[in-house]
Protein backbone atom coordinates (compact mmCIF):
# COMPACT_ATOMS: atom_id res chain seq x y z
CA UNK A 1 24.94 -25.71 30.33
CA UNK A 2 23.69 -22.15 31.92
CA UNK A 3 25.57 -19.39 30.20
CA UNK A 4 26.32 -15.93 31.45
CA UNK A 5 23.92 -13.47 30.33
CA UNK A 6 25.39 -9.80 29.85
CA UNK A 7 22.70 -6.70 29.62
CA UNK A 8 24.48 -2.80 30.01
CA UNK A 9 22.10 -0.72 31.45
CA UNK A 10 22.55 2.93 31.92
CA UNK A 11 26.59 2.59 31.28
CA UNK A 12 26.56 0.25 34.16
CA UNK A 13 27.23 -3.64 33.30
CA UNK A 14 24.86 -5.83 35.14
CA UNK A 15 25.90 -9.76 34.95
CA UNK A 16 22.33 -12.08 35.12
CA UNK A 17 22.55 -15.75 34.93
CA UNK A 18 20.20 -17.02 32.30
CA UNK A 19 17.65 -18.66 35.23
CA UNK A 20 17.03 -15.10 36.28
CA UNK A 21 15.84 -13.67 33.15
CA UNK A 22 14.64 -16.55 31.35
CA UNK A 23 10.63 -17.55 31.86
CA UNK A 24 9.49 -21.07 32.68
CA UNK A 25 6.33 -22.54 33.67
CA UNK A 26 5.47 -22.88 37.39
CA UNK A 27 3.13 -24.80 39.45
CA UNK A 28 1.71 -24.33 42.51
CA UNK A 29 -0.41 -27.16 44.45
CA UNK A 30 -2.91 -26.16 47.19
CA UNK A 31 -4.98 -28.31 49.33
CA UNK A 32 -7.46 -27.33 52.43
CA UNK A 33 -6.34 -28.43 55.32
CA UNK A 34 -8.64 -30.69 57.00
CA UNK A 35 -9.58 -28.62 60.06
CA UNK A 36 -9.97 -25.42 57.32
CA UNK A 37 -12.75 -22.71 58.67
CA UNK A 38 -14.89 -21.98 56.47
CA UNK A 39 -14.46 -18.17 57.22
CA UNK A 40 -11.06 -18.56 56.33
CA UNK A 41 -11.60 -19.21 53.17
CA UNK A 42 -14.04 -16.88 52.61
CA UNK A 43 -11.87 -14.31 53.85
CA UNK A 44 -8.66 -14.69 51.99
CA UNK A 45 -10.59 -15.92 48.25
CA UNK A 46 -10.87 -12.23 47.21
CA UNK A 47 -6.84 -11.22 48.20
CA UNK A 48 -5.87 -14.70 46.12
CA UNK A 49 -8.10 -13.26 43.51
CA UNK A 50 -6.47 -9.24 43.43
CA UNK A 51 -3.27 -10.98 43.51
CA UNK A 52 -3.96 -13.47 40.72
CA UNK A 53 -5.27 -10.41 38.71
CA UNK A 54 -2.75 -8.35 39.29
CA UNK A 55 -0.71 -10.49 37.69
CA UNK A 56 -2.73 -11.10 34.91
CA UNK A 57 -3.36 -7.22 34.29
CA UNK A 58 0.58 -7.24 34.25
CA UNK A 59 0.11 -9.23 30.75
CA UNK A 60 1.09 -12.78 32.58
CA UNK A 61 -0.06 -15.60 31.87
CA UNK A 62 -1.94 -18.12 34.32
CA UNK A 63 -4.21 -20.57 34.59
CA UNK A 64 -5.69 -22.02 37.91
CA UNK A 65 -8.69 -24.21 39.11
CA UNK A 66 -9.92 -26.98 41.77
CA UNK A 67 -9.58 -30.39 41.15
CA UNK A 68 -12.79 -32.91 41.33
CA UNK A 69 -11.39 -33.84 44.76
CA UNK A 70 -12.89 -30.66 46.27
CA UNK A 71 -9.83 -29.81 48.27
CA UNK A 72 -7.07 -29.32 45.84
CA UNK A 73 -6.63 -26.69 43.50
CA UNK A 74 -3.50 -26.17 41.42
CA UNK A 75 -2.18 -22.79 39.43
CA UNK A 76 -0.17 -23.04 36.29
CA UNK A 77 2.20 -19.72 34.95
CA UNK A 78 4.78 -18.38 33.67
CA UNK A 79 7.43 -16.24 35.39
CA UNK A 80 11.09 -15.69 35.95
CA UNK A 81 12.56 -17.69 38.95
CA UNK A 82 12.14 -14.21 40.60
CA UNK A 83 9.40 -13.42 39.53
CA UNK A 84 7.89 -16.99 40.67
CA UNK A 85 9.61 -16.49 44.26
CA UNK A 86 7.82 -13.44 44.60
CA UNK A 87 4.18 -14.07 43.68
CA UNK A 88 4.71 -17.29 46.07
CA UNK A 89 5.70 -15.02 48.72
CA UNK A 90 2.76 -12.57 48.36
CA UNK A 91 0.25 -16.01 47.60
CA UNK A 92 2.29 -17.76 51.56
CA UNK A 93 1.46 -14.55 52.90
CA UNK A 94 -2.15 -14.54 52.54
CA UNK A 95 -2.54 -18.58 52.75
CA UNK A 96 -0.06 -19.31 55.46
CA UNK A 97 -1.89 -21.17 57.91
CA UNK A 98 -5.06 -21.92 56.24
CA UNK A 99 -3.58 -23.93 53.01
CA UNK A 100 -1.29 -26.11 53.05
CA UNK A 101 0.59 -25.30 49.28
CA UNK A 102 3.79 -25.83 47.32
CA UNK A 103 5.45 -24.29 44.15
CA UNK A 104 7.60 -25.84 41.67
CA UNK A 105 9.24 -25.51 38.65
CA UNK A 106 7.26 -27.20 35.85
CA UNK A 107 9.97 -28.99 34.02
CA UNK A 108 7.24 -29.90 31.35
CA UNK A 109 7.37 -28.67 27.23
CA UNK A 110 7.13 -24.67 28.24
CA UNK A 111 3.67 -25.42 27.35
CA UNK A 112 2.03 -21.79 27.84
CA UNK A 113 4.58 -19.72 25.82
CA UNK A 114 3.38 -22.11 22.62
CA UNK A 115 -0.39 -21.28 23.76
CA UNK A 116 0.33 -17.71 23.97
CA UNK A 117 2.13 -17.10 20.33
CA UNK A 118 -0.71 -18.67 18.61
């Protein structure tokens, strides 16, 4: 059962419920669509990449590659629910149109928080 989580910040008390602050592991699934354009691709590869280092230089953890399918590629991290909803928005942003993608919560072993303490 979700609890209430209480933090006081600055004198002021904030309430957060526990999915806002606590990390999980998130997916997302892309796949080219079938009438992609080549140009397409090459033009949004390198603001997937800034964005997927940006959050890496931020100390986050992720892990992403293609499948042997040629056309799907998946990316594995670790975020807040917020913090998930908002790299997905910057990641539809620059996609939207050209991929065809989803996110979802990983409901898996959190699988990259044991990777990362060792």
């Amino acid at each position: 059962m979700m609890q209430d989580c209480y933090l006081v910040l600055k004198g002021n008390l904030r309430i957060f419920f526990m999915s806002q602050i606590e990390t999980k592991p998130w997916v997302i699934i892309t796949v080219f669509k079938d009438e992609v354009n080549p140009s397409d691709i090459e033009r949004i590869a390198p603001q997937i990449q800034s964005l997927t280092d940006d959050w890496q230089s931020a100390g986050k953890i992720m892990w992403s590659g293609p499948f042997n399918d040629d056309v799907t590629g998946m990316a594995v991290f670790e975020a807040t629910k917020k913090e998930a909803d908002d790299f997905f928005k910057k990641y539809d942003q620059i996609c939207s149109g050209i991929l065809n993608y989803s996110m979802y919560e990983w409901d898996a072993m959190p699988i990259l928080s044991v990777l990362s303490n060792n």
